[in-house]
Protein backbone atom coordinates (compact mmCIF):
# COMPACT_ATOMS: atom_id res chain seq x y z
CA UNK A 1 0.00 0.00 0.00
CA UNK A 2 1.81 3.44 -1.11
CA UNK A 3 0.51 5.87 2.22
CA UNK A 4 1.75 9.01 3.86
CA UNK A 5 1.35 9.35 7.39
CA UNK A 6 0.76 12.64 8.79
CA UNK A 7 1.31 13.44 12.41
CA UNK A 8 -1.38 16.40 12.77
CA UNK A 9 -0.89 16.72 16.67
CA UNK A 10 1.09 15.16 19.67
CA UNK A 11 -1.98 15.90 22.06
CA UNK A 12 -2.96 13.31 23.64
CA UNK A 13 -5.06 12.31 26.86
CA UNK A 14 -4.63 8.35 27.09
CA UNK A 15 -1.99 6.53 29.30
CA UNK A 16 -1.45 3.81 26.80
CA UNK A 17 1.41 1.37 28.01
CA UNK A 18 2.99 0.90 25.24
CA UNK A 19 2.97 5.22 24.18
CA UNK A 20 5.77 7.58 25.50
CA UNK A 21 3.20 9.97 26.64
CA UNK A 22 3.54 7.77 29.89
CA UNK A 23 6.88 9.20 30.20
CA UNK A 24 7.74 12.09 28.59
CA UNK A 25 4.51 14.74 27.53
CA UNK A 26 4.69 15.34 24.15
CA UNK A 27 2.65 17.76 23.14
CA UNK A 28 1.41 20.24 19.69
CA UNK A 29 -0.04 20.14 16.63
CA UNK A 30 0.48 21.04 13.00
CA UNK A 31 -0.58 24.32 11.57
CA UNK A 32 -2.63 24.45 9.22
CA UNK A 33 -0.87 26.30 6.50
CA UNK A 34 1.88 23.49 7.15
CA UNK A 35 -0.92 20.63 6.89
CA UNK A 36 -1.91 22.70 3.29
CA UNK A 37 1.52 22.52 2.23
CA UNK A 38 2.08 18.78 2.89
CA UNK A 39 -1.90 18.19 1.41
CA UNK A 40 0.03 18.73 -2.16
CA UNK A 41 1.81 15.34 -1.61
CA UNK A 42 -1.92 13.53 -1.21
CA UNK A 43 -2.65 12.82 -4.61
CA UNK A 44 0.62 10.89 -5.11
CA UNK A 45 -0.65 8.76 -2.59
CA UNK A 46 -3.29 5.77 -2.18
CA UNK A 47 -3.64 6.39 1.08
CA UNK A 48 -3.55 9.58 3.67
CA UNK A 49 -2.98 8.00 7.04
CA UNK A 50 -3.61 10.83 10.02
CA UNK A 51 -2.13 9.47 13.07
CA UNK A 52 1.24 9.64 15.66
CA UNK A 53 1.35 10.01 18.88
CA UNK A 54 -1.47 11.80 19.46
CA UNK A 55 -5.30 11.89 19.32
CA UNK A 56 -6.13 13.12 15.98
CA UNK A 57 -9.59 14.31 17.11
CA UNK A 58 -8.19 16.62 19.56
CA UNK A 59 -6.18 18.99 16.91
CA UNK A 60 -8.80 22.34 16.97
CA UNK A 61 -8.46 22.15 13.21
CA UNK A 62 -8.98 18.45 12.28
CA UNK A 63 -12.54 19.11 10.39
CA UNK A 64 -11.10 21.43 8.18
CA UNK A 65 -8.03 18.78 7.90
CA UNK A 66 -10.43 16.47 7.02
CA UNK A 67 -12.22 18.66 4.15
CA UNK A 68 -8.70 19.31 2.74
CA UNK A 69 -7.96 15.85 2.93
CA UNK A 70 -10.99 14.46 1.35
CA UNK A 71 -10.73 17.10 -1.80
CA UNK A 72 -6.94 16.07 -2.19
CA UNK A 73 -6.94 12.44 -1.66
CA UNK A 74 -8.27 9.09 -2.15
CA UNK A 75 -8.69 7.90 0.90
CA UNK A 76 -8.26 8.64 4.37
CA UNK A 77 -6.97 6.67 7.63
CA UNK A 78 -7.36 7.85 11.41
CA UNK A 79 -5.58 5.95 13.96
CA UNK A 80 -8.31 7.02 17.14
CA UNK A 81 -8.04 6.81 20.62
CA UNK A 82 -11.62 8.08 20.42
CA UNK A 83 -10.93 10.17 23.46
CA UNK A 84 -11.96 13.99 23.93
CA UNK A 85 -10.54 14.84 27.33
């Protein structure tokens, strides 16, 4: 499968034991203009996977990620802790 992975934030609530965030807090998340810039790699790709080591949900621009994403690419991957804290 021929995928870019996109790290779109480091935020993240969980304790997971097999994540760093146990011990060291990582934390940020893209800007947007950066996450427009990289969006012109999508169409080379069969796959945008949005994911890292953080909680893709909880970047405070991740719907209008998604919009750009979905215009620019074929499909689309979240890797979700499905948490909101």
């Amino acid at each position: 499968m021929n995928y870019i992975q996109v790290e779109v934030t480091r935020n993240c609530s969980e304790k997971c034991l097999v994540c760093p965030h146990r011990k060291w807090k990582m934390t940020g998340e893209m800007d947007l203009n950066l996450f427009l810039k990289v969006s012109n790699l999508f169409p080379n790709y069969d796959v945008v996977y949005l994911q890292g080591w953080g909680e893709p949900l909880q970047h405070s621009k991740i719907v209008e990620m998604l919009e750009i994403a979905k215009k620019k690419s074929k499909k689309i991957l979240l890797e979700l802790t499905l948490t909101m804290n």
